[in-house]
N, C-alpha and C. Protein backbone atom coordinates (compact mmCIF):
# COMPACT_ATOMS: atom_id res chain seq x y z
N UNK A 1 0.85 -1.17 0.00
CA UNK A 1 0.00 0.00 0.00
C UNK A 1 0.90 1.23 0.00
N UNK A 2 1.02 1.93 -0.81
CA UNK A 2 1.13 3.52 -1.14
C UNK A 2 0.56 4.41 -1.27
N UNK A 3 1.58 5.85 -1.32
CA UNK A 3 0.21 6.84 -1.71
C UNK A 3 -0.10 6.80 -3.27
N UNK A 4 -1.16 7.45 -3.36
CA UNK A 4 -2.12 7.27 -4.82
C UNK A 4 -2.58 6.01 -5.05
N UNK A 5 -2.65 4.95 -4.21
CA UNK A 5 -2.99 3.42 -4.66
C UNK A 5 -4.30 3.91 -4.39
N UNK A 6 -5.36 2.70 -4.91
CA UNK A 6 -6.62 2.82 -4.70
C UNK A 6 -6.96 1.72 -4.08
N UNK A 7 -7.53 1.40 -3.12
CA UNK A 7 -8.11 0.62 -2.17
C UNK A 7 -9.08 -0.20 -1.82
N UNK A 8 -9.90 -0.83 -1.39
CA UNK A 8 -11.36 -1.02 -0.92
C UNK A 8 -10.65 -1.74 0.47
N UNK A 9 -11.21 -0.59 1.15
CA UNK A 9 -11.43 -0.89 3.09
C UNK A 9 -12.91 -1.54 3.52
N UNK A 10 -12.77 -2.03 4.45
CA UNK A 10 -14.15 -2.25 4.97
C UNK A 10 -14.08 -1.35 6.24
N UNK A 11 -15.20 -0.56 6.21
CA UNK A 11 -15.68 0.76 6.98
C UNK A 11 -16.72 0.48 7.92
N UNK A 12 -16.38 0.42 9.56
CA UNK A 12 -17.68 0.08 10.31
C UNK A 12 -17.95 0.89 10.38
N UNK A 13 -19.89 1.39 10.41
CA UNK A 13 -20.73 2.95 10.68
C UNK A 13 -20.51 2.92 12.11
N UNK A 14 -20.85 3.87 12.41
CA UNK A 14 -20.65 4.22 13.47
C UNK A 14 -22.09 5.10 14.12
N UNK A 15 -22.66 5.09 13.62
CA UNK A 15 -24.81 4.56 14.09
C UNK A 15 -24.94 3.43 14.82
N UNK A 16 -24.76 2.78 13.53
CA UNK A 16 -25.13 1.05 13.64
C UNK A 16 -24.19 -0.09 13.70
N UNK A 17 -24.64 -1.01 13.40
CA UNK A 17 -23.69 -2.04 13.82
C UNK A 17 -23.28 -2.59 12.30
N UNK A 18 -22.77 -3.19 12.03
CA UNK A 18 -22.22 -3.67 10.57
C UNK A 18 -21.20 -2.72 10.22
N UNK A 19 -21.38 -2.55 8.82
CA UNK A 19 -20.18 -1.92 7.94
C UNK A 19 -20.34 -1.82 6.58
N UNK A 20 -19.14 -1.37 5.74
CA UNK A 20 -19.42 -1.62 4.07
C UNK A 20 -17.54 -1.76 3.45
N UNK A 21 -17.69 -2.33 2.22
CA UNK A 21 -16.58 -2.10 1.54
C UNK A 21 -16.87 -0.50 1.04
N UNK A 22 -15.57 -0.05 1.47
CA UNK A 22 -15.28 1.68 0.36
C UNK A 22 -13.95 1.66 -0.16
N UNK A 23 -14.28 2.14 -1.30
CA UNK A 23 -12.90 2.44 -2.03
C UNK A 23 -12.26 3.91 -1.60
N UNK A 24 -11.04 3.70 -1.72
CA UNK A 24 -10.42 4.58 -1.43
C UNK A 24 -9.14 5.12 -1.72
N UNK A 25 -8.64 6.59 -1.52
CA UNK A 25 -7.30 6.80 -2.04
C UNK A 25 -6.30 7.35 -1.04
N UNK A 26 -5.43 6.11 -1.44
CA UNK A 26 -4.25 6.58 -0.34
C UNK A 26 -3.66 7.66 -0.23
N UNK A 27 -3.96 8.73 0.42
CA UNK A 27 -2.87 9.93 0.12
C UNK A 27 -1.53 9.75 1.19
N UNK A 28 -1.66 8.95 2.13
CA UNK A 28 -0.05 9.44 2.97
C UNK A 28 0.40 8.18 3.60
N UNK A 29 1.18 7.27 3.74
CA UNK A 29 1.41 5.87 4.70
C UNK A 29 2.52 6.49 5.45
N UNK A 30 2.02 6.52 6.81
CA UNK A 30 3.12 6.49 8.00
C UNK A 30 3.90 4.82 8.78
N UNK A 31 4.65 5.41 9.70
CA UNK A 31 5.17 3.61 10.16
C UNK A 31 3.36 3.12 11.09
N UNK A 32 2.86 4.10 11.46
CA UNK A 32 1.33 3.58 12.36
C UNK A 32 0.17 3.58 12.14
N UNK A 33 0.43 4.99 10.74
CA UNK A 33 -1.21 5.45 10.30
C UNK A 33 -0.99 5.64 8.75
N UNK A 34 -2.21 5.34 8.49
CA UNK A 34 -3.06 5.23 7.23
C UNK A 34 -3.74 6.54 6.84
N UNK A 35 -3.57 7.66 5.40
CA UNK A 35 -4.17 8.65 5.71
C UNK A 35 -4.87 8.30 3.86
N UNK A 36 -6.53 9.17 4.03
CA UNK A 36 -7.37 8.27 2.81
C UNK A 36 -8.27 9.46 2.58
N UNK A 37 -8.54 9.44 1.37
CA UNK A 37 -9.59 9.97 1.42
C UNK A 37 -10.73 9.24 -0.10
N UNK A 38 -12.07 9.53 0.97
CA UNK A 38 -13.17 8.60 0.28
C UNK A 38 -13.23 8.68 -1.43
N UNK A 39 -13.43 7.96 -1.84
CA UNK A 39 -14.13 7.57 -3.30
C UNK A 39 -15.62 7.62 -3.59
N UNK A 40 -16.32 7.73 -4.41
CA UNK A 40 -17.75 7.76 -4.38
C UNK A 40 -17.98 8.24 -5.91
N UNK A 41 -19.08 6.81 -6.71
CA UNK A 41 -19.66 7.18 -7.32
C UNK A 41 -20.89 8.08 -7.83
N UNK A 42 -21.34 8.47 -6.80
CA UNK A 42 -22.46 9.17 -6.41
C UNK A 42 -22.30 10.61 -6.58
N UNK A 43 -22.72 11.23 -6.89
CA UNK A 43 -22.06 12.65 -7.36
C UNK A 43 -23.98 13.63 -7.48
N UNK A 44 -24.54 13.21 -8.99
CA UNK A 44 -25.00 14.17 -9.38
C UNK A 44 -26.55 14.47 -8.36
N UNK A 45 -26.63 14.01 -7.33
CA UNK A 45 -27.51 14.39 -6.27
C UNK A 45 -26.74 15.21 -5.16
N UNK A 46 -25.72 15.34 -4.99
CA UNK A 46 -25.05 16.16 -4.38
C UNK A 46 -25.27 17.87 -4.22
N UNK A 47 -25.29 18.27 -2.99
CA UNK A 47 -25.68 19.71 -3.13
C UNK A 47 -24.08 20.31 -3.75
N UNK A 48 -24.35 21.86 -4.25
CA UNK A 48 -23.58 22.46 -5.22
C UNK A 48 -21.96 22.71 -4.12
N UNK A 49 -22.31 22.59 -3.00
CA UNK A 49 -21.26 22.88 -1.73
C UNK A 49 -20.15 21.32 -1.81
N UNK A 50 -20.99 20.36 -1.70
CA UNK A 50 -20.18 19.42 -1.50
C UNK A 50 -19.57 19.01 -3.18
N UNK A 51 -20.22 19.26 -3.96
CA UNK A 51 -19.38 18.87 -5.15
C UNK A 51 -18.19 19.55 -5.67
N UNK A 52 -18.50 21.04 -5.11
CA UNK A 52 -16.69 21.24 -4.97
C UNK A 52 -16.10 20.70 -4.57
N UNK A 53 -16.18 20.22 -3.17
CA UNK A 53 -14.88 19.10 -2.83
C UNK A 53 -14.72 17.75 -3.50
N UNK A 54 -15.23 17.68 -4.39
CA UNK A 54 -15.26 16.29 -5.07
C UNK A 54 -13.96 16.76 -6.53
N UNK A 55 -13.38 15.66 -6.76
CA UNK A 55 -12.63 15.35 -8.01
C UNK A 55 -12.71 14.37 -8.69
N UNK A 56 -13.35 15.17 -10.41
CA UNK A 56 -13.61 13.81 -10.89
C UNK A 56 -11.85 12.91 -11.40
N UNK A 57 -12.42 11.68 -11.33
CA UNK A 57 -11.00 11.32 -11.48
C UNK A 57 -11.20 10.88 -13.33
N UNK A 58 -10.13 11.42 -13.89
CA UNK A 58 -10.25 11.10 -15.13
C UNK A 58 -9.88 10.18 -15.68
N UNK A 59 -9.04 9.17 -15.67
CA UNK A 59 -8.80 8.21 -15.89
C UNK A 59 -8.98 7.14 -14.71
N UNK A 60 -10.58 6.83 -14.60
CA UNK A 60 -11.10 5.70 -13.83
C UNK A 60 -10.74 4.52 -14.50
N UNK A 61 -10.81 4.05 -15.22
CA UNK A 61 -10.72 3.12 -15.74
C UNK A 61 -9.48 2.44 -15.61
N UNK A 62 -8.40 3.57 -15.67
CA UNK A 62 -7.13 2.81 -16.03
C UNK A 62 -6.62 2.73 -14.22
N UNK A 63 -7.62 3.08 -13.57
CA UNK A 63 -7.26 3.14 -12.16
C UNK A 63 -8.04 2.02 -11.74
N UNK A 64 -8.75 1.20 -12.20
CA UNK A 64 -9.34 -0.29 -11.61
C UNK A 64 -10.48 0.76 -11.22
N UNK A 65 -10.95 1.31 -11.72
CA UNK A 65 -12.35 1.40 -11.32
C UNK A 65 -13.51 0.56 -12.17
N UNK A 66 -14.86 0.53 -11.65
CA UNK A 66 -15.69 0.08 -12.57
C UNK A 66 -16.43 0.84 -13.23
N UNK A 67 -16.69 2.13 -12.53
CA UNK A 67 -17.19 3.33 -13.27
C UNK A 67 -16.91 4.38 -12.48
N UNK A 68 -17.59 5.88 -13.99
CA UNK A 68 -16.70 7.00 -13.09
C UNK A 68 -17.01 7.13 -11.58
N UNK A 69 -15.96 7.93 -11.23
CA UNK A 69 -15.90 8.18 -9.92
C UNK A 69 -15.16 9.50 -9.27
N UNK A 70 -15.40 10.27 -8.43
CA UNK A 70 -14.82 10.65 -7.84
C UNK A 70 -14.56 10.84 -6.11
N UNK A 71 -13.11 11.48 -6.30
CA UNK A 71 -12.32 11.45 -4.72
C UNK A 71 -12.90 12.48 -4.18
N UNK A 72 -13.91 12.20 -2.41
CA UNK A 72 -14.29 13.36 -1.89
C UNK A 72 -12.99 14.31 -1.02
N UNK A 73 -12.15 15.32 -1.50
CA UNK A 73 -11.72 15.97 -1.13
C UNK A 73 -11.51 16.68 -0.01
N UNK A 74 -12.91 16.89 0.70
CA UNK A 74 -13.32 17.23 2.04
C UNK A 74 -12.91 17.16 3.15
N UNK A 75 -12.80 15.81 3.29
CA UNK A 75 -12.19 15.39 4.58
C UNK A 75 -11.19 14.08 4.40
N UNK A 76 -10.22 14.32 5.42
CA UNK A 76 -9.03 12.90 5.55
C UNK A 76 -9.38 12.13 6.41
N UNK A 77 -9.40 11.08 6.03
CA UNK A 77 -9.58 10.37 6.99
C UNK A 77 -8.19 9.01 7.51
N UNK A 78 -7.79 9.44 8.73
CA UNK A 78 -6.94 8.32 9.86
C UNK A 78 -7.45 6.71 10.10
N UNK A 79 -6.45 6.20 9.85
CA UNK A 79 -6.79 4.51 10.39
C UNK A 79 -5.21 4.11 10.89
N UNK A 80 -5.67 3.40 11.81
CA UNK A 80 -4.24 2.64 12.31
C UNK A 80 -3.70 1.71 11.26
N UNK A 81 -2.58 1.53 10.89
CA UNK A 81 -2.04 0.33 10.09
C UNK A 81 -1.91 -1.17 10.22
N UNK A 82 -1.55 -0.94 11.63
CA UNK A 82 -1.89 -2.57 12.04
C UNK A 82 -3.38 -2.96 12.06
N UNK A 83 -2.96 -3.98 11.07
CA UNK A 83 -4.12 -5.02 11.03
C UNK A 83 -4.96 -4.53 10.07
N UNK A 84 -4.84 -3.48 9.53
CA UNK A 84 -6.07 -2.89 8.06
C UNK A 84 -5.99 -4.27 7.23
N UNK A 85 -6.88 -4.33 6.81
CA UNK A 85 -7.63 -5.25 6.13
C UNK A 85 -7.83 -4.74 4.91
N UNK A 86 -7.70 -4.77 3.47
CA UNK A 86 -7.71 -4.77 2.18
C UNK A 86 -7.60 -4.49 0.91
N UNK A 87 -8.15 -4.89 0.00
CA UNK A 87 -7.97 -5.37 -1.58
C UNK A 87 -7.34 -4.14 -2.41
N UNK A 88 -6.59 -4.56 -2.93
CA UNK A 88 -5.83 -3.79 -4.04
C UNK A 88 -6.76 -3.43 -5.60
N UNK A 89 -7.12 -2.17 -5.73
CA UNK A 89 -7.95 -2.05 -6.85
C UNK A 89 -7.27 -1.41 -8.00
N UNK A 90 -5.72 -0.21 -7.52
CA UNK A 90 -5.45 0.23 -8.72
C UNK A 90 -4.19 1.18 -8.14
N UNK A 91 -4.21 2.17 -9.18
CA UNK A 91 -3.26 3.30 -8.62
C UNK A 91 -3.89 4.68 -9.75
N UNK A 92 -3.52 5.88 -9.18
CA UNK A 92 -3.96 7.12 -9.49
C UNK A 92 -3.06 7.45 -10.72
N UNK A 93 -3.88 7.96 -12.04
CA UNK A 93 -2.81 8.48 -12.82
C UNK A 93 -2.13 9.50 -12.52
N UNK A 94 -0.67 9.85 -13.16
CA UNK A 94 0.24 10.99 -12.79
C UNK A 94 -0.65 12.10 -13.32
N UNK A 95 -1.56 12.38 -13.89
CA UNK A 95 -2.42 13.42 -14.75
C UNK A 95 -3.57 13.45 -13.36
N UNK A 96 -4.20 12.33 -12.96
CA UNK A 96 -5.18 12.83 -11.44
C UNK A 96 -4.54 13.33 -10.56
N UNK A 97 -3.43 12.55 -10.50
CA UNK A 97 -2.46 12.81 -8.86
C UNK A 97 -2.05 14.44 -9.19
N UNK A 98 -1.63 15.21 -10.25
CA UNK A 98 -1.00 16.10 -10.51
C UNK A 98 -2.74 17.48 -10.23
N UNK A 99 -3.40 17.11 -10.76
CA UNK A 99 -4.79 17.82 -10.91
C UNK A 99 -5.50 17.84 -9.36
N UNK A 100 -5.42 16.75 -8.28
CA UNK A 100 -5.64 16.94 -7.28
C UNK A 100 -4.90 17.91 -6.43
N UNK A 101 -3.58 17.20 -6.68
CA UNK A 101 -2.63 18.51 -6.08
C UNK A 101 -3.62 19.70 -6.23
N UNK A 102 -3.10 19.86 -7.09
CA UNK A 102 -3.45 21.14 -7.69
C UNK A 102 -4.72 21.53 -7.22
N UNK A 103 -5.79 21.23 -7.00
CA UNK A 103 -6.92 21.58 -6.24
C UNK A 103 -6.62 21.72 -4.55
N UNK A 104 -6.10 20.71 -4.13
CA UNK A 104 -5.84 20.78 -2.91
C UNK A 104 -5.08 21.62 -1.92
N UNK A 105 -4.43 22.59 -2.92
CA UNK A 105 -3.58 23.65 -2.67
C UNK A 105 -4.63 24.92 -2.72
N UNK A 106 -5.73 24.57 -3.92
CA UNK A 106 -6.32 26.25 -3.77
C UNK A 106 -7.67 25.86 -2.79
N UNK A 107 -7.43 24.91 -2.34
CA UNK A 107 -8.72 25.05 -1.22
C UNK A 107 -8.28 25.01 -0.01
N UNK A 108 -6.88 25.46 0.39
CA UNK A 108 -6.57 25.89 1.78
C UNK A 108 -6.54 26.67 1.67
């Protein structure tokens, strides 16, 4: 696992009891922590606020996706490393990875 790899974690809610597979993108691996941020095909019901933080990723396909998708930008999310649990789906093109940057700089 690296950064820009793409992922599927299994995510317990934290309501309820269970969980789900989510895909995801590695942005940072430390020696303890895991730093990610969500994936989501879901987009065009989105209010006009949260789809700014969204990036579409342009080359899904060649990133193991199954369809488009984009990275919610918004928020990072932390996991401990020991013991994470899963599946290898892809890696980020140098053309997304370069275009996120690039967003992620003008939204601080």
């Amino acid at each position: 696992m690296r950064t820009n790899d793409l992922v599927s974690l299994y995510v317990c809610f934290v309501e309820t009891n269970g969980g789900k597979s989510r895909s995801v993108l590695i942005r940072r691996v430390s020696e303890q922590t895991v730093e990610v941020f969500k994936i989501t095909s879901q987009y065009e019901k989105k209010s006009a606020y949260i789809k700014q933080q969204y990036y579409p990723i342009q080359d899904w396909q060649s990133a193991g996706l199954k369809k488009p998708s984009w990275v919610d930008l918004g928020n990072i999310y932390r996991f401990p490393k020991a013991g994470l649990n899963f599946k290898e789906i892809g890696h980020l093109s140098k053309l997304d990875q370069n275009k996120i940057s690039v967003k992620l700089r003008k939204q601080k």
